[in-house]
Protein backbone atom coordinates (compact mmCIF):
# COMPACT_ATOMS: atom_id res chain seq x y z
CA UNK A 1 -9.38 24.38 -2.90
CA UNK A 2 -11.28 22.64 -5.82
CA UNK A 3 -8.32 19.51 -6.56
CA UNK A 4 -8.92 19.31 -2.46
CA UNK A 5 -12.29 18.91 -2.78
CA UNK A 6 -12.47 16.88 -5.88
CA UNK A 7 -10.08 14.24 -4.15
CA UNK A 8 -12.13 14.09 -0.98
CA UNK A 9 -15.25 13.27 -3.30
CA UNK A 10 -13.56 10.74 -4.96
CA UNK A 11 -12.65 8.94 -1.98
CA UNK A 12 -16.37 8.13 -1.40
CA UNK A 13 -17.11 6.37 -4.15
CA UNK A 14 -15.44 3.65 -6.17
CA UNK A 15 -12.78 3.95 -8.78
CA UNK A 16 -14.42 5.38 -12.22
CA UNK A 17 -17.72 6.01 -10.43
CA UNK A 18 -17.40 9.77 -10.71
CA UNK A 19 -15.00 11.85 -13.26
CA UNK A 20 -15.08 14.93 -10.96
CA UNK A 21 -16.11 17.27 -8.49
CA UNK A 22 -16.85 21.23 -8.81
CA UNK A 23 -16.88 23.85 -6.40
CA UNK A 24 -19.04 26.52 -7.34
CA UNK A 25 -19.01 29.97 -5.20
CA UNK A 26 -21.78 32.69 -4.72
CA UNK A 27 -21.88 34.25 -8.32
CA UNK A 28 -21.08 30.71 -9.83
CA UNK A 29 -24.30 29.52 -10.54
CA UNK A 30 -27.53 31.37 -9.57
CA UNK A 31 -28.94 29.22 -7.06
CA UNK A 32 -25.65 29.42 -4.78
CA UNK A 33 -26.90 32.61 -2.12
CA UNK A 34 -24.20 34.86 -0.60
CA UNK A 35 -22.06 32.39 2.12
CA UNK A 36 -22.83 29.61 0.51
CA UNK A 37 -21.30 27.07 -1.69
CA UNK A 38 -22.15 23.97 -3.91
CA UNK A 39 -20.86 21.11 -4.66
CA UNK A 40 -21.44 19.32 -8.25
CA UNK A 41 -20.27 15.65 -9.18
CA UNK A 42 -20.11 14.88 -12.74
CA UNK A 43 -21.07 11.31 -13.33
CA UNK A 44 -19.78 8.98 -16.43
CA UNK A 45 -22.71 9.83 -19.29
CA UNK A 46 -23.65 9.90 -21.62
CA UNK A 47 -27.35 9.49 -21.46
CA UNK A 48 -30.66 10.79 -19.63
CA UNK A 49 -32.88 10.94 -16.55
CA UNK A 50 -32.67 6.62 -16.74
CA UNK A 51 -29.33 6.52 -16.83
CA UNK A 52 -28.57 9.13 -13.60
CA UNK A 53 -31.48 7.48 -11.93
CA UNK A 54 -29.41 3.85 -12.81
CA UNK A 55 -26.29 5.19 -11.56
CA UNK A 56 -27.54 6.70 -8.43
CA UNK A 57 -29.40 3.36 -7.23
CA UNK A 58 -26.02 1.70 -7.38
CA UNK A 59 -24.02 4.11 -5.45
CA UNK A 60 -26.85 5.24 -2.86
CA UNK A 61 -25.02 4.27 -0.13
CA UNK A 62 -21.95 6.66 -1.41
CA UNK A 63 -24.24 9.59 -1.77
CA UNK A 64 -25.71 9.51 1.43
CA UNK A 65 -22.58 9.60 3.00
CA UNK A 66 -20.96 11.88 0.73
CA UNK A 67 -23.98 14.52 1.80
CA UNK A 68 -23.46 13.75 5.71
CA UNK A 69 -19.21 13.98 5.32
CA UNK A 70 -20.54 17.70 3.50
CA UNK A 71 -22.78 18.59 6.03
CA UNK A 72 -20.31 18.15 8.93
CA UNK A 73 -17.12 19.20 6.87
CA UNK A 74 -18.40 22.18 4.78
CA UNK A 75 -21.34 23.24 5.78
CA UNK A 76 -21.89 26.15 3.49
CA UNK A 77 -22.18 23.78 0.71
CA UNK A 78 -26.17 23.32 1.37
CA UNK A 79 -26.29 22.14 -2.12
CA UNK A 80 -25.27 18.59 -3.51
CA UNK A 81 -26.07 17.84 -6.52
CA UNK A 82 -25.08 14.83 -8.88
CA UNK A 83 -25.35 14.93 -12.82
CA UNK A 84 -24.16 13.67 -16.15
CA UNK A 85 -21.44 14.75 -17.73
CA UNK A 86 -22.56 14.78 -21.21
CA UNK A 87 -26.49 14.86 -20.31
CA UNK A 88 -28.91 14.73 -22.73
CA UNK A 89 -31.18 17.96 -23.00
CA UNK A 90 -33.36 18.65 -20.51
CA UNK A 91 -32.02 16.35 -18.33
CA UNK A 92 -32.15 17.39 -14.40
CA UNK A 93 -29.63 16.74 -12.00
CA UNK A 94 -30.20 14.77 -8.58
CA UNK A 95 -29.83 17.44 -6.07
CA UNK A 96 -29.31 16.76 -2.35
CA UNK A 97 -29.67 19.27 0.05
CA UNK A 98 -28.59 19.56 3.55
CA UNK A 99 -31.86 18.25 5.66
CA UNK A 100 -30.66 19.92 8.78
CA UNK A 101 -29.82 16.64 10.92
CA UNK A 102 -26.21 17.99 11.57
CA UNK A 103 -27.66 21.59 12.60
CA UNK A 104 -26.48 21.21 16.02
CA UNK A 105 -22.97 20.38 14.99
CA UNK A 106 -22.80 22.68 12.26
CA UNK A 107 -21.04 26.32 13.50
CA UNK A 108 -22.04 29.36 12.33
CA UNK A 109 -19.38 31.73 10.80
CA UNK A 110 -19.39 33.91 14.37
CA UNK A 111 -19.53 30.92 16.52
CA UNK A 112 -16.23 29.48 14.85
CA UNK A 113 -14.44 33.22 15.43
CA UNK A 114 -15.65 33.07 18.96
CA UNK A 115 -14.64 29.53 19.47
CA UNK A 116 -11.64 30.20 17.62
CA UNK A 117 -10.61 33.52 20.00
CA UNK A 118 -11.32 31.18 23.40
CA UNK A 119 -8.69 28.86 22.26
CA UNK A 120 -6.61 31.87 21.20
CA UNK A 121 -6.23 32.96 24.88
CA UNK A 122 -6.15 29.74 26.43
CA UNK A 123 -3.13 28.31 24.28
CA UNK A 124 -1.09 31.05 22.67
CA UNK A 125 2.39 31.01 23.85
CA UNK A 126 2.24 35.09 25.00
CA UNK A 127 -0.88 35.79 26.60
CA UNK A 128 -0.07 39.39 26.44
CA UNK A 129 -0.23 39.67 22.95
CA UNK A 130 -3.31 36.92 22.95
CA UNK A 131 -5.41 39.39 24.52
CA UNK A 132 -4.43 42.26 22.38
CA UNK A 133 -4.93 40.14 19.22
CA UNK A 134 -8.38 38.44 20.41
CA UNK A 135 -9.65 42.27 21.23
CA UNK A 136 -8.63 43.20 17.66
CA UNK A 137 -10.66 39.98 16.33
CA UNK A 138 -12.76 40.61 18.15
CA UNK A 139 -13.58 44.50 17.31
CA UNK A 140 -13.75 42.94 13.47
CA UNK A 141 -16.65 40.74 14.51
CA UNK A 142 -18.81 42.95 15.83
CA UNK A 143 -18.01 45.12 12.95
CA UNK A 144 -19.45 42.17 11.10
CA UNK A 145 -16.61 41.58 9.29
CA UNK A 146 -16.83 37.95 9.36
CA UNK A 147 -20.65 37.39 8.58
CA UNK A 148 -21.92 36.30 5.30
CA UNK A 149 -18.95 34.47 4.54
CA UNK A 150 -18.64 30.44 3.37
CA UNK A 151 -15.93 28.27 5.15
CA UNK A 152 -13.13 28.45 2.57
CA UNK A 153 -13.83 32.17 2.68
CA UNK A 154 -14.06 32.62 6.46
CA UNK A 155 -10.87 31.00 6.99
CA UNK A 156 -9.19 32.44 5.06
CA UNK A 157 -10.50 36.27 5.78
CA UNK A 158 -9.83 35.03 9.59
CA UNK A 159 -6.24 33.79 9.05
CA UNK A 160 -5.43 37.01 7.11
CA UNK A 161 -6.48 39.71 10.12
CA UNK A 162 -5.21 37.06 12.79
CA UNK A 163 -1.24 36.88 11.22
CA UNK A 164 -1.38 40.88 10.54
CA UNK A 165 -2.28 41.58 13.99
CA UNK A 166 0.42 39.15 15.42
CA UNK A 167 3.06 38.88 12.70
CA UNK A 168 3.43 35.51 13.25
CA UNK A 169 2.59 33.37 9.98
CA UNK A 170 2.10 30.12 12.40
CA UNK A 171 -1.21 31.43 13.43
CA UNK A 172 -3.79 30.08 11.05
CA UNK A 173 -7.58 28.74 10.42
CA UNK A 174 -7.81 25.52 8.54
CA UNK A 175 -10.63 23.67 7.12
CA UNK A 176 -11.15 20.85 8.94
CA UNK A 177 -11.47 19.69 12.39
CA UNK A 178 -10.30 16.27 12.27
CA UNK A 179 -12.21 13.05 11.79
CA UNK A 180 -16.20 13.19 11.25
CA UNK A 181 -18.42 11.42 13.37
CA UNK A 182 -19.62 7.49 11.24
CA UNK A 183 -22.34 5.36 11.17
CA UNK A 184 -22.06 1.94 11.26
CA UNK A 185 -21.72 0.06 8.11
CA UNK A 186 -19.69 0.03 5.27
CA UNK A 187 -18.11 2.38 3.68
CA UNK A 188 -15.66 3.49 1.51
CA UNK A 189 -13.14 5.88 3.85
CA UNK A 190 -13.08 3.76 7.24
CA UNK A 191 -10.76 4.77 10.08
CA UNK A 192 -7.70 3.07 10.12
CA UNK A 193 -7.25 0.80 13.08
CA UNK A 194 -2.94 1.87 12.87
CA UNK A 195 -2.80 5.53 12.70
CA UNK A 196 0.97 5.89 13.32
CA UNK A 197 1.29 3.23 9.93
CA UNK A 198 -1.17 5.55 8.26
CA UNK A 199 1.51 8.69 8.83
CA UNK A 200 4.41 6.60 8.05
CA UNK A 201 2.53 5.67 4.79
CA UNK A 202 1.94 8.85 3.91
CA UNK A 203 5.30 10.42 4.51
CA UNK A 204 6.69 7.57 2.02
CA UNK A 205 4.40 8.83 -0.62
CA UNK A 206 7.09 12.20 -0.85
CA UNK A 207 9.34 10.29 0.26
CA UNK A 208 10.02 11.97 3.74
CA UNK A 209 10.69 15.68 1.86
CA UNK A 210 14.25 14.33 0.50
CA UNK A 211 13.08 15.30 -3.29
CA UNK A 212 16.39 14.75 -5.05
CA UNK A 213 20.01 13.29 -4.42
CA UNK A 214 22.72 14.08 -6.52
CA UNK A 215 26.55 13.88 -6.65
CA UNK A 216 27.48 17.12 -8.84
CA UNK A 217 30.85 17.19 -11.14
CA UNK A 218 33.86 18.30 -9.31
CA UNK A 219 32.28 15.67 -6.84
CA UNK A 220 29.73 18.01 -5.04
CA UNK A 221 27.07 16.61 -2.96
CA UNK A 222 23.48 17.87 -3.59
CA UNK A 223 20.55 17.52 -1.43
CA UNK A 224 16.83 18.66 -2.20
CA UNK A 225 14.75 18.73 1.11
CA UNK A 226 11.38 19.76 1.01
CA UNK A 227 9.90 18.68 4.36
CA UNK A 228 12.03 17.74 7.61
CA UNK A 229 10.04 14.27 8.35
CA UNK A 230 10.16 12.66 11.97
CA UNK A 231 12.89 10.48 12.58
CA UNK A 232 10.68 7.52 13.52
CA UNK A 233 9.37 7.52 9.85
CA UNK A 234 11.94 8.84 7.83
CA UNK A 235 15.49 7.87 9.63
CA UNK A 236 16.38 5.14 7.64
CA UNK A 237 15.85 7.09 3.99
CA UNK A 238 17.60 10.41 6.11
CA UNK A 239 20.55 7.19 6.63
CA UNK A 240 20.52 6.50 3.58
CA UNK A 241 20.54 9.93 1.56
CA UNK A 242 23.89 11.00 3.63
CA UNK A 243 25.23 7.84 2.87
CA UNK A 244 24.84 8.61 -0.82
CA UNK A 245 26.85 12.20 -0.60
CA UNK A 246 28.99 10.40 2.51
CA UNK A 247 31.80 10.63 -0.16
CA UNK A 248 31.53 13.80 -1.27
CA UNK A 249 34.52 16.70 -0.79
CA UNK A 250 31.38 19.46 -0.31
CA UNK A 251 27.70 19.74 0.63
CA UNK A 252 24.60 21.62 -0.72
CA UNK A 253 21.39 21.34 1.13
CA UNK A 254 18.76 22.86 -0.60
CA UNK A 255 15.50 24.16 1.82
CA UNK A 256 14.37 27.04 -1.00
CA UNK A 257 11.17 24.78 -1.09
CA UNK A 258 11.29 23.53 2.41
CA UNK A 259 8.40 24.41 4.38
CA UNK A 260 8.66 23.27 7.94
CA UNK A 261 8.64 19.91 9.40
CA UNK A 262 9.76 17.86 12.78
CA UNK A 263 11.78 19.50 15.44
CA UNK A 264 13.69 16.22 16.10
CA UNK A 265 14.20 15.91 12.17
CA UNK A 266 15.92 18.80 12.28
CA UNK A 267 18.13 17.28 14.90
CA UNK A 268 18.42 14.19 13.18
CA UNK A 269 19.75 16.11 9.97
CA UNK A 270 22.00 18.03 12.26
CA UNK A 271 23.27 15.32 13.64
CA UNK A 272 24.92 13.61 10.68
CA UNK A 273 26.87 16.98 10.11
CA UNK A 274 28.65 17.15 13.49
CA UNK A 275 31.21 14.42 15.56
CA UNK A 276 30.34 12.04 18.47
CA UNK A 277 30.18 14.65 21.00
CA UNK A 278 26.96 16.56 22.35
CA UNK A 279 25.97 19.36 20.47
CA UNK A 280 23.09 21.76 22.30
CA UNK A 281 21.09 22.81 18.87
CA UNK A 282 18.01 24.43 19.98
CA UNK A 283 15.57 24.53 23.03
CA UNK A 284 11.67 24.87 22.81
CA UNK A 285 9.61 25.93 25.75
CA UNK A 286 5.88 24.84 26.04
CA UNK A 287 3.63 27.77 27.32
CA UNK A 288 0.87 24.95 28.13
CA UNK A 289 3.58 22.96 30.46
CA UNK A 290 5.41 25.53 31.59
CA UNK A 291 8.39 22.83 30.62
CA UNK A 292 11.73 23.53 28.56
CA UNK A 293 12.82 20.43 26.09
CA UNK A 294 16.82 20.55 25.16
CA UNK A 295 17.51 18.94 21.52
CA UNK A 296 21.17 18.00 21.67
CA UNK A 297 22.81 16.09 18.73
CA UNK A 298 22.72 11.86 18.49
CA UNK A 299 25.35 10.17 19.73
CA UNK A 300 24.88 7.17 17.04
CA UNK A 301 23.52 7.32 14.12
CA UNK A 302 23.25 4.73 11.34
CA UNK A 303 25.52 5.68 9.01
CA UNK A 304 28.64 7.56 8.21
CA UNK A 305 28.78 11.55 9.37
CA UNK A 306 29.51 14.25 7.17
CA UNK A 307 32.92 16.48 8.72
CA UNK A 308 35.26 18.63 8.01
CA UNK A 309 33.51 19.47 4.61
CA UNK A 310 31.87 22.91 3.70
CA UNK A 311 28.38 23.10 3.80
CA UNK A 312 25.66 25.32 2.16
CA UNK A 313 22.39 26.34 2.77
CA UNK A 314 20.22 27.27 -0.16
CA UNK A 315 17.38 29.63 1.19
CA UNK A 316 14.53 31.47 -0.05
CA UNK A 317 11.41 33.96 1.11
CA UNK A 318 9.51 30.46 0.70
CA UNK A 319 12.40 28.50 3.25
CA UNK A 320 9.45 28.29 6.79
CA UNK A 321 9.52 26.66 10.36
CA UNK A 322 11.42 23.75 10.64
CA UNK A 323 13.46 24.27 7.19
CA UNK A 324 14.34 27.73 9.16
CA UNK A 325 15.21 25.45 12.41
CA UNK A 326 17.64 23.75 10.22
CA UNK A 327 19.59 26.10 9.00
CA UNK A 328 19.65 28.37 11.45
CA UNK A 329 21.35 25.81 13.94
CA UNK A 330 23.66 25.22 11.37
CA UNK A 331 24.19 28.77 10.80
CA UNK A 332 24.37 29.43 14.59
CA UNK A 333 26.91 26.55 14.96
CA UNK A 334 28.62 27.92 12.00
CA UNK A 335 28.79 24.61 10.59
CA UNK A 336 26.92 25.70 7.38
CA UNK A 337 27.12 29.25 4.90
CA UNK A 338 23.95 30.11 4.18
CA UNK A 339 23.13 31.20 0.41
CA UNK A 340 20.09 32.60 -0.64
CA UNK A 341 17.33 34.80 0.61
CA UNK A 342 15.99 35.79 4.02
CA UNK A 343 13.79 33.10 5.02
CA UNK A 344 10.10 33.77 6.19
CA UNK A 345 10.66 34.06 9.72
CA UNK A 346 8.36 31.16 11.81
CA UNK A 347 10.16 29.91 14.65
CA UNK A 348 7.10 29.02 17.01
CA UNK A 349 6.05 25.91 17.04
CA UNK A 350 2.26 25.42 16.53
CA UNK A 351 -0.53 22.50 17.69
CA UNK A 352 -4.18 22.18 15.85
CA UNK A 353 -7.12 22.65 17.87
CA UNK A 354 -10.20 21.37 16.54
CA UNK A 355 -13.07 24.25 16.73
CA UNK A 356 -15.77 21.98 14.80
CA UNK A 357 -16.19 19.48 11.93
CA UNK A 358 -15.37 21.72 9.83
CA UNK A 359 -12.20 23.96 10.61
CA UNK A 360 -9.57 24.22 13.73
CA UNK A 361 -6.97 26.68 14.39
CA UNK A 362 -3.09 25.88 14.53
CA UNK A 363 -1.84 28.15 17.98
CA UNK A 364 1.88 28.96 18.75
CA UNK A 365 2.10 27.30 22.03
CA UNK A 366 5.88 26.93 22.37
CA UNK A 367 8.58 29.06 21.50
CA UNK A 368 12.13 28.08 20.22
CA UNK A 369 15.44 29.65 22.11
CA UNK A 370 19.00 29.04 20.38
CA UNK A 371 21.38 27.97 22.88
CA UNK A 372 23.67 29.82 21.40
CA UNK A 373 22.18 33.59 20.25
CA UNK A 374 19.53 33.47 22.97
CA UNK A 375 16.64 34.06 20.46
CA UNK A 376 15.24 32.97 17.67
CA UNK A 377 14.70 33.82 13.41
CA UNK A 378 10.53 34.69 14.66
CA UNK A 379 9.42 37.43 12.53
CA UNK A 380 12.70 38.08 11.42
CA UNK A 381 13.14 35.00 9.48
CA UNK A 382 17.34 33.38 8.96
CA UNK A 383 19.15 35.97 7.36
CA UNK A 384 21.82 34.64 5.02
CA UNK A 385 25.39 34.74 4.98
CA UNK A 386 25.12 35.46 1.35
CA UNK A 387 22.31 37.22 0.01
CA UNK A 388 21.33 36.10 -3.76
CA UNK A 389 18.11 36.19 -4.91
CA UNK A 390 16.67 32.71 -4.72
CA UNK A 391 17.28 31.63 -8.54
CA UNK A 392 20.98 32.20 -8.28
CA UNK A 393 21.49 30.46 -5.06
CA UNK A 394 21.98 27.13 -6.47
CA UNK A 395 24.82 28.56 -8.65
CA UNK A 396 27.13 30.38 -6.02
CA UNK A 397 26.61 27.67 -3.50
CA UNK A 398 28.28 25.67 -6.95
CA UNK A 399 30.70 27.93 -7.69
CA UNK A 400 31.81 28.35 -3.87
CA UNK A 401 31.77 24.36 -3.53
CA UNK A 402 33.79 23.64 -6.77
CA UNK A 403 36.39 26.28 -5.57
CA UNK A 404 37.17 24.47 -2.54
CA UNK A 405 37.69 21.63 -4.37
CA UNK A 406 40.55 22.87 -6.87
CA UNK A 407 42.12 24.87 -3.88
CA UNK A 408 42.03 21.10 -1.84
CA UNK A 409 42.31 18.01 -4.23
CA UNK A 410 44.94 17.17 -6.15
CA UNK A 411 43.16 14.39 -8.13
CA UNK A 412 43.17 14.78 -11.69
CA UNK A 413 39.79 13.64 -12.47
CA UNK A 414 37.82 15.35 -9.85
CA UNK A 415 40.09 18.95 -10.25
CA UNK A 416 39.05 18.32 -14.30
CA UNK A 417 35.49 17.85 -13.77
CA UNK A 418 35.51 20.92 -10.89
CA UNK A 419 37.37 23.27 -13.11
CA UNK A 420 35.09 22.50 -16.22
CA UNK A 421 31.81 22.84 -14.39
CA UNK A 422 32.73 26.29 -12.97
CA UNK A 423 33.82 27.11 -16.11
CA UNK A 424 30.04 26.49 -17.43
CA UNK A 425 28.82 28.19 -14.59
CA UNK A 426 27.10 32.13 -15.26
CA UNK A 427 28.06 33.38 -11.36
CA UNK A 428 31.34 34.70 -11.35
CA UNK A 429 34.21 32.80 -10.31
């Protein structure tokens, strides 16, 4: 939580105007009381009282909002205080602590359980099993389970006893609610006037999940995914990664670090693996609509398909939500061996809803139903057609792929390559 909070301090002030941010706890520092939390900036030094006093007349402005953005966002963290990083002795810090403007928008710790129980029973996707889950909650509260406690703390506490009382790890409480209420003025962290260019920016920055492309010796394809983006952001990189292994005689999809993602990625991914014709991969039904949506494969697609080639799956414990989606379609569809480790079992799709400034809570409000088992991997996670522990996936996927190749191509140079890298390989052949 610290690097989190250090980055969103940053973004308030200009470049080289603060080195860092701390996050001290209850027990950190002796004037942070139980449930609370503080917030230090170190400031360029050295120097004394004049030069703090210097630096916080130029970046007034900065501070002021930094407290407010605090106030709304964390509230716990009553303290704010700014000081030199190399301070001369006796030198005090400038301390800013909450004035109370925000009270009426700040929740207290069983205000955001209540809030977050309401929601609970209005959205969750089995109301059966809402009720029986809120009355467990709720039981804790009035135990005062969930008083005394900071944000980070709550949330966390809260997401713990709400997952073990519904085994589903798609039920969770987040800090923050979405965007904070501004002044006018300027500022350095204005709203963005194109939100859907802000996502599409973003998703660049890991470049939509697809972490590594590789063609292997023996002429093996090898695909890291760690995130399934949305095909409106991420199709043409998705084009162009199968385009890269479009050559290849086998396939390796790697999701041991893939934790979740876009329902119509998945389909988009899917898609490139199977022909022209419609392929039923998954339905999701929405609780709140009462509405079933069909995915079915894409007709077109900009770029060449990948058939009649093996496929693996690399899985692990870690493999969640839409990286499950993905390869249990292909599983289902047995269009893809999957090699690893049972997966960790969240097939419900989830929507935020904001409970204050500060945190929201992410509800299952849809569930997924294979067209093909009837059911889904939810709480049992995608069991693989190969169990290996997670480490050795990678290898036996290998050694499987390079197999196929010397029992199918007669090339000389490719059956060389294959044969030497399975020789170099620990997995038995």
């Amino acid at each position: 939580m610290a690097p989190v909070i250090d980055r969103a301090v940053r973004n308030h002030f200009p470049p080289g105007a603060v080195l860092r941010a701390e996050l001290l706890r209850h027990g950190d520092d002796p004037a942070v009381g139980p449930g609370q939390l503080m917030i230090r900036v170190l400031v360029p030094g050295p120097g004394g009282a004049d030069v703090l006093a210097a630096w916080a007349e130029a970046h007034r402005e900065q501070m002021d909002e930094l407290r407010r953005d605090v106030s709304l966002r964390l509230p716990s963290a009553r303290l704010l205080e700014f000081a030199l990083e190399d301070a001369d002795p006796g030198t005090e810090p400038i301390s800013l602590p909450d004035d109370g403007s925000l009270a009426a928008e700040q929740l207290s710790g069983r205000d955001i359980v209540t809030r977050a129980l309401a929601l609970l029973r209005e959205n969750y996707v089995f109301p059966d099993q809402a009720e029986r889950i809120a009355a467990e909650i709720g039981a804790r509260l009035a135990a005062g389970d969930y008083d005394d406690l900071d944000e980070i703390a709550l949330t966390e506490r809260l997401t713990e006893h709400l997952q073990a009382a519904s085994e589903d790890k798609h039920l969770r409480v987040r800090l923050g609610g979405g965007p904070s209420p501004r002044r006018n003025g300027p500022g350095p962290r204005r709203e963005s006037a194109d939100p859907s260019r802000d996502r599409a920016d973003r998703a660049r920055l890991d470049n939509f999940g697809i972490r590594r492309i590789e063609r292997l010796d023996g002429n093996i394809g090898y695909l890291d995914l760690q995130r399934v983006a949305s095909p409106e952001n991420a199709g043409p990189a998705v084009a162009a990664a199968m385009e890269l292994v479009a050559g290849t005689s086998a396939l390796i999809i790697d999701l041991r670090r893939n934790g979740g993602g876009s329902p119509d990625g998945v389909v988009l991914w899917c898609s490139y693996l199977f022909p022209e014709e419609p392929t039923h991969f998954n339905d999701i039904f929405d609780a709140n609509t009462g509405e079933t949506r069909q995915f079915w494969s894409y007709p077109y697609l900009p770029g060449s398909r990948y058939l009649d080639r093996p496929v693996y799956v690399l899985t692990s414990s870690r493999t969640f939500s839409g990286g499950e989606d993905l390869c249990y379609t292909l599983q289902s569809l047995g269009r893809a061996e999957v090699i690893g480790e049972t997966t960790g079992g969240g097939a419900h799709p989830t929507r935020p809803f904001r409970i204050s400034a500060a945190v929201h809570i992410g509800i299952t409000h849809a569930r997924s139903i294979s067209p093909v088992t009837g059911t889904n991997w939810q709480g049992t996670g995608v069991v693989p057609d190969t169990p290996t522990p997670a480490d050795q996936a990678y290898d036996v996927a290998y050694a499987k792929a390079l197999r196929h190749v010397l029992e199918t191509c007669e090339l000389p140079p490719i059956a060389d390559e294959a044969r030497s890298a399975l020789a170099d390989l620990t997995v038995s052949p």
